[in-house]
Protein backbone atom coordinates (compact mmCIF):
# COMPACT_ATOMS: atom_id res chain seq x y z
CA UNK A 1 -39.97 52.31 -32.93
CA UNK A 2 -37.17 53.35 -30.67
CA UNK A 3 -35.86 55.45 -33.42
CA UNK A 4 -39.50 57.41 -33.60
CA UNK A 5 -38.92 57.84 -29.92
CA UNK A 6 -36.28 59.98 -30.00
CA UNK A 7 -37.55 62.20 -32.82
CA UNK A 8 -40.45 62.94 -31.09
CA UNK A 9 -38.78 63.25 -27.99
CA UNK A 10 -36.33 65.68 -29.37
CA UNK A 11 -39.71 67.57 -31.20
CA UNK A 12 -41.19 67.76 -27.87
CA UNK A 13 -38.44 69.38 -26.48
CA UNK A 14 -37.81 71.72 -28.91
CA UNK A 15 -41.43 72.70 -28.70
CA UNK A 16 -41.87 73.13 -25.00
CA UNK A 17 -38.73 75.72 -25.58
CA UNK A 18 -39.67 77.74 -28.25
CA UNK A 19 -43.57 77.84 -27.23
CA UNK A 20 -43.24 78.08 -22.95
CA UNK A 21 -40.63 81.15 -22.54
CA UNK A 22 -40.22 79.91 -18.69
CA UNK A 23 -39.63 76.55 -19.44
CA UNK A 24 -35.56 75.25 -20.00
CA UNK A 25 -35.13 72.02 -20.47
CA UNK A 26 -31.44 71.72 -21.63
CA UNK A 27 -30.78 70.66 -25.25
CA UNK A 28 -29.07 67.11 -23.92
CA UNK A 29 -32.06 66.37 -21.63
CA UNK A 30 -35.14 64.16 -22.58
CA UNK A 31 -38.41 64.57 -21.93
CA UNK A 32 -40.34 61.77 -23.21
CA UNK A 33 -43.19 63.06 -25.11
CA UNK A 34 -45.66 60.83 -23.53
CA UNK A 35 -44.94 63.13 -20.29
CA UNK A 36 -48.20 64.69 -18.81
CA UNK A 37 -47.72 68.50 -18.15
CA UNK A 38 -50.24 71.11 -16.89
CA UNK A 39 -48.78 74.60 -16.44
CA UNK A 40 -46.36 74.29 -18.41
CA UNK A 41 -44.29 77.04 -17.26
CA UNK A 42 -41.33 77.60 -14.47
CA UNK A 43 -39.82 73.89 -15.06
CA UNK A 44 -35.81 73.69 -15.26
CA UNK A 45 -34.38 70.26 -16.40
CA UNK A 46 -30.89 70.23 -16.72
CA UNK A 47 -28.07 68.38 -18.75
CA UNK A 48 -28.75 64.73 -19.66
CA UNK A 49 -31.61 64.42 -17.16
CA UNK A 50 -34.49 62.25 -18.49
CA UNK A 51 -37.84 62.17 -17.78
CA UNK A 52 -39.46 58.86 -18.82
CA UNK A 53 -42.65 57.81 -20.67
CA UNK A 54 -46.00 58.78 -18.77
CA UNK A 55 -44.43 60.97 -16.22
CA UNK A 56 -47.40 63.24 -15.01
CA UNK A 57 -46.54 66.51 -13.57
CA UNK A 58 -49.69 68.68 -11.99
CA UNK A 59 -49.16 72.23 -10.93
CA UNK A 60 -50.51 75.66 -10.83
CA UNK A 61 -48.84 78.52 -12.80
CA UNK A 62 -46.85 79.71 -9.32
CA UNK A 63 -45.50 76.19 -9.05
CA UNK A 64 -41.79 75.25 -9.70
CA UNK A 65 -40.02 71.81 -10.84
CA UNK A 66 -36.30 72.32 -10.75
CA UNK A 67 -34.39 68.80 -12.03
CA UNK A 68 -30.23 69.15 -11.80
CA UNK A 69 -28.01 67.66 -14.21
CA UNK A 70 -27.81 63.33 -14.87
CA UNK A 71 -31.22 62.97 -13.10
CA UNK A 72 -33.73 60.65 -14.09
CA UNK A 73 -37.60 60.38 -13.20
CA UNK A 74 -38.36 56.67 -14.02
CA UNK A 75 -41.87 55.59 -16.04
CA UNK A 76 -45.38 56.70 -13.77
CA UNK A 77 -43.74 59.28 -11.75
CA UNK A 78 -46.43 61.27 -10.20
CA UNK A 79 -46.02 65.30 -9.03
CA UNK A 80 -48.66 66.98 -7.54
CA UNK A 81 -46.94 70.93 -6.38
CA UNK A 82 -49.72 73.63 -7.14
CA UNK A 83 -48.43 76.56 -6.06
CA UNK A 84 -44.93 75.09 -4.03
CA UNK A 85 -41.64 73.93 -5.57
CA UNK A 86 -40.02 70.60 -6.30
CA UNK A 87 -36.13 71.02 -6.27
CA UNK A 88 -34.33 67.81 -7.91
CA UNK A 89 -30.44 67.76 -7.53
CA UNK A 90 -27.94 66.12 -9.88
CA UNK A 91 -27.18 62.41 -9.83
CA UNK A 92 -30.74 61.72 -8.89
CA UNK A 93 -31.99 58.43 -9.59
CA UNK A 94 -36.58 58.31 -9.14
CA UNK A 95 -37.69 54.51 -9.54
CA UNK A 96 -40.69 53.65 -11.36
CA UNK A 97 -44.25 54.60 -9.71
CA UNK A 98 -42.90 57.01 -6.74
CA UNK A 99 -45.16 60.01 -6.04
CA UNK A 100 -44.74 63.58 -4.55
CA UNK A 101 -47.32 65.74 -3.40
CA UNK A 102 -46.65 69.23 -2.39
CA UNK A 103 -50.13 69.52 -1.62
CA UNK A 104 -51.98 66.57 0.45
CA UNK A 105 -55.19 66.52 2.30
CA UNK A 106 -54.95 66.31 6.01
CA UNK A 107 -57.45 65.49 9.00
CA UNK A 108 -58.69 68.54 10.15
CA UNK A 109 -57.98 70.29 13.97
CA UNK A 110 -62.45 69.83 14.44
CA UNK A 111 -62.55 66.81 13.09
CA UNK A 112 -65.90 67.40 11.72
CA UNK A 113 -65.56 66.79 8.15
CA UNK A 114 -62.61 64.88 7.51
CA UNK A 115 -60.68 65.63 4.55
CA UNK A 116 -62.54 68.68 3.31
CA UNK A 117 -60.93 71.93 2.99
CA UNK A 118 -58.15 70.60 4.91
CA UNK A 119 -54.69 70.43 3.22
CA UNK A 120 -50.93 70.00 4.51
CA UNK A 121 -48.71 71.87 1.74
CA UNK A 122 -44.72 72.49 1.24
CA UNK A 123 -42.20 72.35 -0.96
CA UNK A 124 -40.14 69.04 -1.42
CA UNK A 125 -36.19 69.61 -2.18
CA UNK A 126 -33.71 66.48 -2.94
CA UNK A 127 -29.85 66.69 -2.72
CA UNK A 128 -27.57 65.20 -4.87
CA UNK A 129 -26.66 61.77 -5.44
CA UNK A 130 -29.82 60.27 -4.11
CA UNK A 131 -31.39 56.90 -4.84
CA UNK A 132 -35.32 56.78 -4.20
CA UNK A 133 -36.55 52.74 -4.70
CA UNK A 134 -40.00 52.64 -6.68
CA UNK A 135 -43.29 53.25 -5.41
CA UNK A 136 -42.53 55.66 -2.69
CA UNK A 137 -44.62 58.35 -1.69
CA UNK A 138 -42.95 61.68 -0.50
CA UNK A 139 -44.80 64.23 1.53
CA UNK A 140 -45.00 67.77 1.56
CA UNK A 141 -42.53 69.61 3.39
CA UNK A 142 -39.76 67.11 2.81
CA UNK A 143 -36.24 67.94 3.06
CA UNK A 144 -33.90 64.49 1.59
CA UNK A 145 -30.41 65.47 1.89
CA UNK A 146 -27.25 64.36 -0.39
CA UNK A 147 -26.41 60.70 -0.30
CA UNK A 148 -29.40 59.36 0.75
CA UNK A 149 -31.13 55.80 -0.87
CA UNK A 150 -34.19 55.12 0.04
CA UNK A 151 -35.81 51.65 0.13
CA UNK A 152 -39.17 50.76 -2.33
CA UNK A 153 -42.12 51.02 -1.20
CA UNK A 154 -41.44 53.50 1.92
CA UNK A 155 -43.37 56.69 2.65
CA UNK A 156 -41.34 60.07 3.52
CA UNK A 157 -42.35 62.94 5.32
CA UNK A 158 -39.43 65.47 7.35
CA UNK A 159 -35.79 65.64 6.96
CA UNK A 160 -33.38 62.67 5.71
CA UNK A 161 -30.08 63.07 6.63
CA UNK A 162 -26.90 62.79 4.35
CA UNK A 163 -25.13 59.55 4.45
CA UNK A 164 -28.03 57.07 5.16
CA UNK A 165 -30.43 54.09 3.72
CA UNK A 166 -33.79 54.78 4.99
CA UNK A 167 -37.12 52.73 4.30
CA UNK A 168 -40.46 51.81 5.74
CA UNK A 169 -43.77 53.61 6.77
CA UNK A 170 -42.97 55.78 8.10
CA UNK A 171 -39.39 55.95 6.44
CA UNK A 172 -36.56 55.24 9.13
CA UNK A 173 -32.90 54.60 9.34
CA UNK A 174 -32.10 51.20 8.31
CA UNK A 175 -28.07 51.98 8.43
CA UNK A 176 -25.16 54.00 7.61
CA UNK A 177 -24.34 53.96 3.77
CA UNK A 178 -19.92 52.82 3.65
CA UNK A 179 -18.19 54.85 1.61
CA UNK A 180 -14.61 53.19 0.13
């Protein structure tokens, strides 16, 4: 079965290049075939980056997923970006379950109607050499700088600064990451 994989893997690839003209996914990536794409247009994965099985990806046709090179997007990764950008560094490691929503509803200034017609939206863009722990949520307008890990289960909205773990809900600094 895990030979089957690949070929359809490497099919699905193939495919997405020759049929999408604004999609590159680099010959050495993966992108599991099981992968849910709508739009598929304006999507850059680069070398050896690997998007695992039931990765769902929802965007307009103005939206933008960028992945760098030796990333990985672990199983049930979730985007939701309509018409903003997701920007994915190299050396990024995604646990399993994490979402990111460009687009998020939001309680509105009258208060009348909650959540109707009422949206927070913004691009999300990760450095390099970041570690984000499964089942975190990431919020629009997020900014996670380079060598950053982030605990499971934490919820991230803002900027992250280089050099840090952060976790919780909301996400905090837990301490300085030692370099040797």
């Amino acid at each position: 079965m895990h030979f089957l994989n690949k070929v359809f893997n490497k099919f699905n690839r193939h495919y997405l290049n020759i049929c999408y003209k604004t999609i590159d996914i680099n010959e050495n990536a993966t992108l599991d075939y099981r992968c849910e794409i709508e739009e598929k247009n304006n999507i850059t994965i680069g070398k050896k980056s690997i998007l695992y099985k039931h990765v769902t990806i929802y965007k307009s046709a103005e939206g933008i997923v960028k992945i760098g090179n030796f990333s990985h997007v672990a199983p049930y990764g979730y985007f939701l970006i309509s018409n903003q950008k997701i920007v994915i560094g190299d050396n990024v490691a995604i646990a399993k379950n994490c979402a990111f929503f460009c687009i998020t509803n939001s309680i509105p200034k009258d208060k009348t109607m909650f959540f109707k017609d009422s949206y927070e939206v913004g691009d999300i863009l990760i450095g390099n050499n970041v570690f984000i722990g499964a089942n975190c949520v990431i919020l629009p307008s997020t900014i996670i700088e380079d060598n950053v890990v982030i605990a499971s289960n934490s919820t991230i909205k803002g900027q992250l600064k280089s050099g840090f773990l952060y976790g919780g809900n909301p996400v905090t600094i837990i301490k300085a990451l030692e370099y040797e």
